[in-house]
N, C-alpha and C. Protein backbone atom coordinates (compact mmCIF):
# COMPACT_ATOMS: atom_id res chain seq x y z
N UNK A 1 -35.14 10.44 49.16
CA UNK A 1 -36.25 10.16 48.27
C UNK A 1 -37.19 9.15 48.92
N UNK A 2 -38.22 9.33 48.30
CA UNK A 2 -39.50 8.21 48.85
C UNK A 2 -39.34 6.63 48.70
N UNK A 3 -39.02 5.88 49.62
CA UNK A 3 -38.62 4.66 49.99
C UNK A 3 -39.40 3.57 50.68
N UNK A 4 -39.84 2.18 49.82
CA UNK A 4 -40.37 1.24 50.56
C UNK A 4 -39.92 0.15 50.64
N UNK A 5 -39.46 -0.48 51.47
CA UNK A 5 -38.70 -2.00 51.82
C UNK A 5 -39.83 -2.71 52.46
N UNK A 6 -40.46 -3.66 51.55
CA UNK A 6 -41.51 -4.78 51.85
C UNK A 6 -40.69 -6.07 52.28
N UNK A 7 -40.80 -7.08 53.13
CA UNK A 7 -40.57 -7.74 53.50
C UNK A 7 -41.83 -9.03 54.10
N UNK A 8 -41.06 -10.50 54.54
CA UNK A 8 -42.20 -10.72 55.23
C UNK A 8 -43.27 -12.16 54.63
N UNK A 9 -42.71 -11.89 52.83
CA UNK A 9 -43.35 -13.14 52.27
C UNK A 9 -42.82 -14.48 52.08
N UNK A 10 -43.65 -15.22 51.81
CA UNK A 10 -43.00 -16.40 52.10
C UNK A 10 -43.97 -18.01 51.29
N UNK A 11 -43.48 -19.07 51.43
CA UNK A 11 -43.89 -19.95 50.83
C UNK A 11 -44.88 -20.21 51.96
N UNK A 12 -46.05 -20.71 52.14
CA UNK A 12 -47.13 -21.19 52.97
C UNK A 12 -48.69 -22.22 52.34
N UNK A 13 -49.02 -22.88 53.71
CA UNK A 13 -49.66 -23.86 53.07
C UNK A 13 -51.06 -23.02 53.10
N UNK A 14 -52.19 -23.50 52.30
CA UNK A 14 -53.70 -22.91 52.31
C UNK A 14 -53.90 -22.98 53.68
N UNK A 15 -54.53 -21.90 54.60
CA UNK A 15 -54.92 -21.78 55.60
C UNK A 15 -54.12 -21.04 56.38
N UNK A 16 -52.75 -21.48 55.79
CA UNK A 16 -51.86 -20.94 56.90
C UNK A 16 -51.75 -18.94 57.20
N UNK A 17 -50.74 -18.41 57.45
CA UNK A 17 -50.79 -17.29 58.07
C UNK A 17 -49.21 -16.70 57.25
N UNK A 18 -49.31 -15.16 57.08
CA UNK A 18 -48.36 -14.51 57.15
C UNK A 18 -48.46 -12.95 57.65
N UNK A 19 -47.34 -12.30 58.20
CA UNK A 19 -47.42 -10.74 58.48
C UNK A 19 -46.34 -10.29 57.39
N UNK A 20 -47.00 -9.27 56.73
CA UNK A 20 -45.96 -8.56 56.02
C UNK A 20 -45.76 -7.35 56.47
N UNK A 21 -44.34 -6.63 56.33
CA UNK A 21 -44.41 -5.37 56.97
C UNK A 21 -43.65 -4.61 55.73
N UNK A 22 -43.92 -3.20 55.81
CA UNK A 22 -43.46 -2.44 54.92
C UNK A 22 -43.01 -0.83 55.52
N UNK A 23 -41.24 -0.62 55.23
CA UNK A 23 -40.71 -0.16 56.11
C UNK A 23 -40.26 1.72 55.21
N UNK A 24 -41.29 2.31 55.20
CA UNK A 24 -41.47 3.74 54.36
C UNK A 24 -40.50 4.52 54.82
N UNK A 25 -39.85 5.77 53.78
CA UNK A 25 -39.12 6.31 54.28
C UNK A 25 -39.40 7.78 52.87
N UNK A 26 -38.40 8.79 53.63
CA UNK A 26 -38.41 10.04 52.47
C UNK A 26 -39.57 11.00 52.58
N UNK A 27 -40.65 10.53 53.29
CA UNK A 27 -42.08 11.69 53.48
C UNK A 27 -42.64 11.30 55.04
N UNK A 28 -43.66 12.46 54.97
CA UNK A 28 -43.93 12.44 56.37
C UNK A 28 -44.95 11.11 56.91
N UNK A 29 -44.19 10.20 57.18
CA UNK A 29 -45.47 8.81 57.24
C UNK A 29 -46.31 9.27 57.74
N UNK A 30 -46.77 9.57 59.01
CA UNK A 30 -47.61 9.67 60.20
C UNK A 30 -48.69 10.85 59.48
N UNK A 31 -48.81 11.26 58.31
CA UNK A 31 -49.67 12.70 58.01
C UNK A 31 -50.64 11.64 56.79
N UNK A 32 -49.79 10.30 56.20
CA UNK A 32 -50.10 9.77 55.37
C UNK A 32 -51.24 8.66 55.56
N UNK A 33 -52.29 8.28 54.99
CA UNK A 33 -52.87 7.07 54.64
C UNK A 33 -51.70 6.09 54.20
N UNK A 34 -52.08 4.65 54.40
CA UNK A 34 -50.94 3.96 53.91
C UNK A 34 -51.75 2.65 52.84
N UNK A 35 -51.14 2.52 52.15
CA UNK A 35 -52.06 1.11 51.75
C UNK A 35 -51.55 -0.17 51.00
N UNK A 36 -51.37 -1.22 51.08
CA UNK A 36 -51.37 -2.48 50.55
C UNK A 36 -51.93 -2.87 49.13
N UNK A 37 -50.97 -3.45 47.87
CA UNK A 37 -51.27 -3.79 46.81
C UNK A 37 -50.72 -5.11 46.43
N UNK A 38 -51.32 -5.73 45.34
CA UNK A 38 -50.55 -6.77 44.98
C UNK A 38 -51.15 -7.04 43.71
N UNK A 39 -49.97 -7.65 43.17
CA UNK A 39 -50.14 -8.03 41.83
C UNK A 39 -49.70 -9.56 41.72
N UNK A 40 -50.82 -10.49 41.01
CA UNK A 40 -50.65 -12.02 40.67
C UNK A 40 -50.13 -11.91 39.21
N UNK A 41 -49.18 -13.02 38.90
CA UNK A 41 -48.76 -13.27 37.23
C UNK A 41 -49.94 -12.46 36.24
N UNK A 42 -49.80 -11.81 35.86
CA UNK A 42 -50.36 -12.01 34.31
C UNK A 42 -51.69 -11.30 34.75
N UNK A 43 -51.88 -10.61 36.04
CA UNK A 43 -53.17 -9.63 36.37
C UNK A 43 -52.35 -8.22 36.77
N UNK A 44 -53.54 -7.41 36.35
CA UNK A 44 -53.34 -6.02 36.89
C UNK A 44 -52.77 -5.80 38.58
N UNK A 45 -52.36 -4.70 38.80
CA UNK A 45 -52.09 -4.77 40.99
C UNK A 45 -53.31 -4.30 41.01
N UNK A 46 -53.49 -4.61 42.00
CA UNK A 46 -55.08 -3.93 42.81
C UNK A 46 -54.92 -4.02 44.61
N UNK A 47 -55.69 -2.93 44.97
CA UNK A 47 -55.28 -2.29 46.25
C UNK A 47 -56.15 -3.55 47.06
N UNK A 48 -55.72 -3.85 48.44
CA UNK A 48 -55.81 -5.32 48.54
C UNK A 48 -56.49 -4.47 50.24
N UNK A 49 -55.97 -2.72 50.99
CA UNK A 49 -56.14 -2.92 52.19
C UNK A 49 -55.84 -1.55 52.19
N UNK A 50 -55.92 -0.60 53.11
CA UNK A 50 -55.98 0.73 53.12
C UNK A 50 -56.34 0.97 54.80
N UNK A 51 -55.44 2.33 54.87
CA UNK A 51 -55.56 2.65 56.91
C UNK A 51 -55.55 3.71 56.79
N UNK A 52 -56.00 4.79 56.93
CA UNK A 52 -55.90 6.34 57.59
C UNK A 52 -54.58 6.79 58.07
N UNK A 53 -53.97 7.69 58.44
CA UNK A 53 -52.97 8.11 58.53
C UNK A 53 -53.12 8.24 60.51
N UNK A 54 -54.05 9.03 60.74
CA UNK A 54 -54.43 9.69 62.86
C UNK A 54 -55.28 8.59 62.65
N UNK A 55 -56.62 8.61 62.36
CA UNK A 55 -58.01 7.77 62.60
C UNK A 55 -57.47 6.19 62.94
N UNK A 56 -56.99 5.52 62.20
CA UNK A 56 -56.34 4.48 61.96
C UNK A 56 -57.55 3.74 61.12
N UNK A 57 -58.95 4.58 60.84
CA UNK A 57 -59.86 3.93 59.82
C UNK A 57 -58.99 3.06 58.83
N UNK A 58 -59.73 2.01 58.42
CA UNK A 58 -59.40 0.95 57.25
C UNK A 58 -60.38 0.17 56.74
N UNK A 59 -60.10 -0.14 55.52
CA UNK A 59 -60.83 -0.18 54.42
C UNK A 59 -60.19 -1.58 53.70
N UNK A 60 -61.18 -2.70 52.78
CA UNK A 60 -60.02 -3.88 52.65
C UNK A 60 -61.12 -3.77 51.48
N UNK A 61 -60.38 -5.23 50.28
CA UNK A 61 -60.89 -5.37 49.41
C UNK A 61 -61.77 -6.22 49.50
N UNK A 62 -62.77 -6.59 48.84
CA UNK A 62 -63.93 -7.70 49.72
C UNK A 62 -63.50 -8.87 49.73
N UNK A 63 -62.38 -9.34 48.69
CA UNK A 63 -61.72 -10.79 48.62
C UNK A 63 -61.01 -11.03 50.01
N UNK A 64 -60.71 -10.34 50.95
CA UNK A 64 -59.43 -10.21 52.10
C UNK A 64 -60.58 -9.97 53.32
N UNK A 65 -61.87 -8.93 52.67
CA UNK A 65 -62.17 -9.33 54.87
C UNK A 65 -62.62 -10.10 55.34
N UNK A 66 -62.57 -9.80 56.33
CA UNK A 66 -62.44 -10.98 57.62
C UNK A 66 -60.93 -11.86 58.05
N UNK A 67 -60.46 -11.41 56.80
CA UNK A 67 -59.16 -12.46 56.67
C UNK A 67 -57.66 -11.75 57.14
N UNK A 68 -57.56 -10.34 56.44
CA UNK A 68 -56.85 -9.66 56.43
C UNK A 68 -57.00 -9.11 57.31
N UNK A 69 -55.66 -7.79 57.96
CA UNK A 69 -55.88 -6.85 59.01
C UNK A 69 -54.54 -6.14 58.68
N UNK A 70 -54.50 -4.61 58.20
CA UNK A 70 -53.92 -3.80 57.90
C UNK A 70 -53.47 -3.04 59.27
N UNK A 71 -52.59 -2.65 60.08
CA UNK A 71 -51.69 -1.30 60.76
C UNK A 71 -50.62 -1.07 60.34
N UNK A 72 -50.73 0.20 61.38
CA UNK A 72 -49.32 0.84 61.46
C UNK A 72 -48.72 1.64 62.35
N UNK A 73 -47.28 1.77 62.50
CA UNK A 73 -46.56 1.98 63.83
C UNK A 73 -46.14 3.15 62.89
N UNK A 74 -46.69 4.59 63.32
CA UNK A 74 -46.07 5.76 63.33
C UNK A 74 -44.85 6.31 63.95
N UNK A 75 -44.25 5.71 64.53
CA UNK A 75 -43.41 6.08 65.55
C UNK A 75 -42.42 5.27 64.69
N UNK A 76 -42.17 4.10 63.94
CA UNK A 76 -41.19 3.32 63.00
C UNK A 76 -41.55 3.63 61.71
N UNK A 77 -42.20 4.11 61.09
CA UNK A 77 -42.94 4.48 60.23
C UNK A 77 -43.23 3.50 59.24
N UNK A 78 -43.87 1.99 59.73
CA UNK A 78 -44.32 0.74 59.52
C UNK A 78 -45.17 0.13 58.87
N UNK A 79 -46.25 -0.16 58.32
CA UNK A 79 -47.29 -0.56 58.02
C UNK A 79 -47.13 -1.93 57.66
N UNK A 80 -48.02 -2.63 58.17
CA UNK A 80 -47.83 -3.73 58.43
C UNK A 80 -49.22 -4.84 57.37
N UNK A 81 -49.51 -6.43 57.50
CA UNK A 81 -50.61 -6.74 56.53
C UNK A 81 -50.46 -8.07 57.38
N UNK A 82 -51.09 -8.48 58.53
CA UNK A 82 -51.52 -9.57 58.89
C UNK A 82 -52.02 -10.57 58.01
N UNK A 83 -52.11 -11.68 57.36
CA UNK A 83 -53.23 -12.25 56.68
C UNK A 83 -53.19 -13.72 57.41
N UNK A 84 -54.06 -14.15 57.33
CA UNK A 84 -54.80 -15.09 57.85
C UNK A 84 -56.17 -16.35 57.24
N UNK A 85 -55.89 -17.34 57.07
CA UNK A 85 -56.40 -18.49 56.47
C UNK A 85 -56.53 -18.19 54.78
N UNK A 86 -55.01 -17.60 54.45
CA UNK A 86 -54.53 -18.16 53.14
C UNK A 86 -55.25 -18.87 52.17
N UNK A 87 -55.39 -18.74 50.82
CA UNK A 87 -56.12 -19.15 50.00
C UNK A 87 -55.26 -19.06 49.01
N UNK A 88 -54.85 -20.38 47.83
CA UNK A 88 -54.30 -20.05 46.50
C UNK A 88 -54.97 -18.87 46.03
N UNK A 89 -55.60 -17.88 45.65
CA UNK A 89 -55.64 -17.37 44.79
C UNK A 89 -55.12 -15.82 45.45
N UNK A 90 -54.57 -15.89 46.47
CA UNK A 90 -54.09 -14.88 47.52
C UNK A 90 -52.99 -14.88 47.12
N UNK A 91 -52.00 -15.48 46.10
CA UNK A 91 -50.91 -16.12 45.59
C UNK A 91 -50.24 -14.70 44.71
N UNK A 92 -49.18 -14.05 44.83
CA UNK A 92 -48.98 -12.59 44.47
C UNK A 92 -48.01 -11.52 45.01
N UNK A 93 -47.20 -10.85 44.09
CA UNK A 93 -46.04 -10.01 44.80
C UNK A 93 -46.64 -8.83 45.94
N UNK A 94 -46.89 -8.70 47.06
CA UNK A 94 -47.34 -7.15 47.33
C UNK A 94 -46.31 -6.11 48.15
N UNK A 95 -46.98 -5.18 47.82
CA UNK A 95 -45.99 -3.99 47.97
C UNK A 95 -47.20 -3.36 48.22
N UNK A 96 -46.45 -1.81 49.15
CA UNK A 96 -47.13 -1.02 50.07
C UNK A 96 -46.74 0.57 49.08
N UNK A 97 -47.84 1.51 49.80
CA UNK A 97 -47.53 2.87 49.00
C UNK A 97 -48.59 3.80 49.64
N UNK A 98 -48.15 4.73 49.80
CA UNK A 98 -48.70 6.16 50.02
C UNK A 98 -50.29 6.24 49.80
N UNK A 99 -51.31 6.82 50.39
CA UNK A 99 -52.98 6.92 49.52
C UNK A 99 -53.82 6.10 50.22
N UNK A 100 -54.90 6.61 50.12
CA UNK A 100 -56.30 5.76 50.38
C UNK A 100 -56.58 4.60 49.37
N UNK A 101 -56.87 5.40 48.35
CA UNK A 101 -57.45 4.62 47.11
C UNK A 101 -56.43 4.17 45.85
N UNK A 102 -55.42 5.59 45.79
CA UNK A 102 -54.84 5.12 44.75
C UNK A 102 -53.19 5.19 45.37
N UNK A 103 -52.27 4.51 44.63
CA UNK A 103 -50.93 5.25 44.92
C UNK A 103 -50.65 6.96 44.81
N UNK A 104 -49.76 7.08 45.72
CA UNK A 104 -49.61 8.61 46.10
C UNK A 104 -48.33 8.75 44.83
N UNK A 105 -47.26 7.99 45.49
CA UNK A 105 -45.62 8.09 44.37
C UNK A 105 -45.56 7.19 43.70
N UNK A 106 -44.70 7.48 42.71
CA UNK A 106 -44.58 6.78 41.94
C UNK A 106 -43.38 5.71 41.85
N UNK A 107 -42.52 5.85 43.12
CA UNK A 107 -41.75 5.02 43.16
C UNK A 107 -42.37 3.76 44.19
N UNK A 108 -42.10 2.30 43.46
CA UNK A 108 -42.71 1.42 44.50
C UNK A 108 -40.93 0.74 45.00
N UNK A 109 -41.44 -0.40 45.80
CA UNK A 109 -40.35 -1.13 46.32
C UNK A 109 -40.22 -2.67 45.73
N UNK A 110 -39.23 -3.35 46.23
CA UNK A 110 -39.05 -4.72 45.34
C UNK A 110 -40.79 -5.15 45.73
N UNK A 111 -40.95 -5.27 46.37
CA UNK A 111 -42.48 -6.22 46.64
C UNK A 111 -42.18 -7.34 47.35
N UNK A 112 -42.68 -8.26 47.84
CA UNK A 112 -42.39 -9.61 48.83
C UNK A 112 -43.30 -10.49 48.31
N UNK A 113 -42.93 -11.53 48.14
CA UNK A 113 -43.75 -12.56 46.85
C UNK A 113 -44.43 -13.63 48.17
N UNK A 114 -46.08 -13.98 47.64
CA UNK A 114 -46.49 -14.31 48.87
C UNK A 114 -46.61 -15.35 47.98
N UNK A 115 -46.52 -17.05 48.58
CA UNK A 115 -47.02 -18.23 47.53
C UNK A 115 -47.86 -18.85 48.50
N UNK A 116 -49.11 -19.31 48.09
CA UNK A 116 -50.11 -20.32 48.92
C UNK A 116 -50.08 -21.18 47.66
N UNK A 117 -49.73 -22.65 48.58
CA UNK A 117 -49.70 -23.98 48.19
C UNK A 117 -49.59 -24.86 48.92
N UNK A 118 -50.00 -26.20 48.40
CA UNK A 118 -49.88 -27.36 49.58
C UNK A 118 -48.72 -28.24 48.23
């Protein structure tokens, strides 16, 4: 069955840095778009980063560019979420899933809880 193991988050100070990776399984990764979500306490998830499946085109939410940087290793079937100069309000579980725009399945994974604080 369709499988995602997010990993990768962590406690960090404003500015600082994390890579999250998200480790898909059960469908054909490499045919798939992949994309990045997250959800803060008490808000809706919203798609945070998005990559093409061949192209490796990507697409981010306007709160994340410049900041963020979405890949992925077809060959591990990986997708990965660089982020970079951290901001509290970046503060939020995310989890990865199938799609450009929207989720593909409906099964997600635990998620990896990202905290920015000093």
């Amino acid at each position: 069955q369709v499988q995602f193991v997010e990993s990768g988050g962590n406690l960090v100070q404003p500015g600082g840095s994390l890579r999250l990776s998200c480790a898909a399984s059960g469908f054909a990764f490499s045919s798939y778009a992949m994309s990045w979500y997250r959800q803060a306490p008490g808000k809706e998830r919203e798609l945070v980063a998005g990559i093409a499946a061949i192209s490796g085109r990507t697409n981010y939410a306007d709160s994340v560019k410049g900041r963020f940087t979405i890949s992925r290793d077809n060959v591990d079937n990986t997708v990965y979420l660089q982020m970079n100069s951290l901001k509290p309000e970046d503060t939020a579980v995310y989890s990865c899933n199938a799609g450009w725009s929207q989720p593909l399945f409906n099964s997600w994974g635990q998620g990896t809880p990202v905290t920015v604080s000093s």
